[in-house]
Protein backbone atom coordinates (compact mmCIF):
# COMPACT_ATOMS: atom_id res chain seq x y z
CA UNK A 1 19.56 127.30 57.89
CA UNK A 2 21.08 127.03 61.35
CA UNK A 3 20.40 124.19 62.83
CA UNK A 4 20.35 124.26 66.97
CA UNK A 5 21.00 120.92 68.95
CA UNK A 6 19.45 120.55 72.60
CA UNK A 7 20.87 118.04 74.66
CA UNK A 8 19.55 117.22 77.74
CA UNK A 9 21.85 116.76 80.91
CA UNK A 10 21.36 113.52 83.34
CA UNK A 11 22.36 114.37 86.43
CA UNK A 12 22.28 111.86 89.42
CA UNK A 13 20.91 113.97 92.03
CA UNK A 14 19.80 110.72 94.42
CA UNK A 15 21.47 110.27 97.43
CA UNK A 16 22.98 106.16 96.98
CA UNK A 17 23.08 104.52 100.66
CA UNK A 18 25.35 101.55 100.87
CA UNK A 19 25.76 98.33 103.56
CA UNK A 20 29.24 97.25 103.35
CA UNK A 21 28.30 94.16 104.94
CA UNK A 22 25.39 93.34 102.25
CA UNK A 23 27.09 93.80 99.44
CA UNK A 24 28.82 91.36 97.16
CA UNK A 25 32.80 90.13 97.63
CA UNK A 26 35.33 89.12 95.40
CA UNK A 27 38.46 88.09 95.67
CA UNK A 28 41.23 90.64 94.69
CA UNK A 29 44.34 90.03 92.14
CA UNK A 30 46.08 91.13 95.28
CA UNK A 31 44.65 88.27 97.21
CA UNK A 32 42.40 90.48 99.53
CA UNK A 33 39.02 90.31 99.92
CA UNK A 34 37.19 92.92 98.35
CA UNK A 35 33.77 94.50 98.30
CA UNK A 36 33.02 97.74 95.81
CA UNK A 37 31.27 100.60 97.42
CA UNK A 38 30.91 103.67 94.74
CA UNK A 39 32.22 103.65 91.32
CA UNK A 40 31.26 105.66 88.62
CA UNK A 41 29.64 102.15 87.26
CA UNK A 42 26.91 102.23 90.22
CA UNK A 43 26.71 106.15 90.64
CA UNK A 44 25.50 107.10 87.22
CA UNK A 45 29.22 108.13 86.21
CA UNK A 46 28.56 110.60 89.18
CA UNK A 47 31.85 110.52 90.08
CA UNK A 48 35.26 109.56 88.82
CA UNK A 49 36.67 107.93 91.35
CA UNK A 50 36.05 104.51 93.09
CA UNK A 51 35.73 103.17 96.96
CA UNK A 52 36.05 100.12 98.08
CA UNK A 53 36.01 97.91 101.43
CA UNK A 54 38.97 95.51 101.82
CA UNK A 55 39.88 93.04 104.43
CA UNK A 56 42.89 90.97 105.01
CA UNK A 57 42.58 88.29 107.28
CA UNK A 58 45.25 88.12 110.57
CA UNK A 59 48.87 86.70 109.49
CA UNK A 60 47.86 86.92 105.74
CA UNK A 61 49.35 90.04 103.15
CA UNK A 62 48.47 90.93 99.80
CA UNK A 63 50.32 89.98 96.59
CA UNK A 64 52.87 93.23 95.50
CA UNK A 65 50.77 94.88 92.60
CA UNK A 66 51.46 98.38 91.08
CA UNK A 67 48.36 100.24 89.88
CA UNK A 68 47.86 103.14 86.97
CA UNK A 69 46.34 105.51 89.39
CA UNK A 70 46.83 106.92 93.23
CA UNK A 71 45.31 105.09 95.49
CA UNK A 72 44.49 106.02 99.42
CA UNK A 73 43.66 104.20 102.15
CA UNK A 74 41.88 104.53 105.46
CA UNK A 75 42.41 102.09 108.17
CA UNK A 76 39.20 100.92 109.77
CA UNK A 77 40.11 97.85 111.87
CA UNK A 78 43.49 96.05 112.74
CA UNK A 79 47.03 97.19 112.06
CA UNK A 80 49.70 95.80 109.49
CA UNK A 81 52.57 96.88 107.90
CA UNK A 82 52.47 99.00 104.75
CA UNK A 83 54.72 98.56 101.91
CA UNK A 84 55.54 101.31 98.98
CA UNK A 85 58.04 100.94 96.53
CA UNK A 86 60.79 100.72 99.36
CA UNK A 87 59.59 102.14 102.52
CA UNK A 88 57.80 100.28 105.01
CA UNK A 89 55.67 101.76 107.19
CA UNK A 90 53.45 100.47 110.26
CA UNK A 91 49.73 100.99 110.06
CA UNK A 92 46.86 101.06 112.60
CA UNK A 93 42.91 102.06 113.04
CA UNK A 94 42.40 105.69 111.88
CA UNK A 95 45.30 106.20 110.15
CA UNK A 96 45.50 107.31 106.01
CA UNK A 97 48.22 106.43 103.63
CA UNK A 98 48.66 107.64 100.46
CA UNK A 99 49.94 105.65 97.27
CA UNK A 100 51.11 107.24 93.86
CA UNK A 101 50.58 105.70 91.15
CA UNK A 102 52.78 103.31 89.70
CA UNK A 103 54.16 102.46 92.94
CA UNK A 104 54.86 98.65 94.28
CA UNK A 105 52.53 97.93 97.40
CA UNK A 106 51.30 95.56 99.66
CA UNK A 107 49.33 95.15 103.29
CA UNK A 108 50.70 92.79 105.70
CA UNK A 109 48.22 92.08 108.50
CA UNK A 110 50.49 91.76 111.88
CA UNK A 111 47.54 91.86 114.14
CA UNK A 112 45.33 89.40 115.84
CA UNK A 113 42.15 90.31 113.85
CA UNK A 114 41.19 90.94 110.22
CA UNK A 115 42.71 94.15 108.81
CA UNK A 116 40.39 96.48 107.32
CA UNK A 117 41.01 99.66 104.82
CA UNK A 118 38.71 101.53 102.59
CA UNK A 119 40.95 102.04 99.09
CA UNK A 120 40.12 105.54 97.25
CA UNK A 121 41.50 105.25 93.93
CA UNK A 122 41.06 108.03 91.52
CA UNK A 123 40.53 107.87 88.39
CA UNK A 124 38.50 104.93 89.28
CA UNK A 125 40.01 101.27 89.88
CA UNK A 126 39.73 99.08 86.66
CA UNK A 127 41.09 95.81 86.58
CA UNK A 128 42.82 96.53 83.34
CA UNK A 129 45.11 99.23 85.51
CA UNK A 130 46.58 96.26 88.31
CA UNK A 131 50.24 95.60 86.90
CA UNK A 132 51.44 92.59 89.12
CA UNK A 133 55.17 92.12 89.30
């Protein structure tokens, strides 16, 4: 006797609407101030990636880190200096960088207010994934 299995699919078909400003901080591994947008944690595994807002206050930097995955990021406020593996580059409102993975990176923050960059890392950030030098 054949035997038929129904599964049902779940699909998140909500919009999610997000207040950067409202929602919780914490402070990064990198020493950056950090507040989670979308994740696949809060979006019903919706998606596989993960955004998040991060500021870095004027004269500060965050600690060199590597991470598993790509990461990209989209200036929003300030300018800084960007560093990958061995380049250097400078950074300012609008711009986009991208990051492979495994690469050594940090922000500096060379202007006069707090630098601010959305991070898109895909597959999703997870702490387990930060490899600090």
């Amino acid at each position: 006797m054949n035997q038929i299995l129904k599964v049902r699919l779940v699909v998140c078909c909500e919009m999610i609407l997000k207040e950067i400003d409202k929602l919780e901080s914490f402070l990064g591994e990198e020493g950056t101030e950090i507040r989670q947008i979308f994740h696949p944690h809060n979006t019903l595994n919706g998606i596989r990636y993960s955004i998040a807002h991060s500021k870095i206050s004027s004269g500060k930097a965050s600690t060199p880190h590597k991470l598993k995955s790509s990461e990209v990021y989209y200036v929003l406020r300030g300018e800084g200096i960007i560093h990958v593996n061995d380049k250097t580059k400078k950074i300012h409102i609008r711009q986009s960088i991208f990051v492979p993975a495994f690469s050594k990176q940090y922000i500096e923050n060379t202007g006069q207010v707090d630098l601010e960059v959305l991070c898109i890392v895909d597959p999703a950030w997870k702490q387990e994934d930060e490899i600090s030098d």
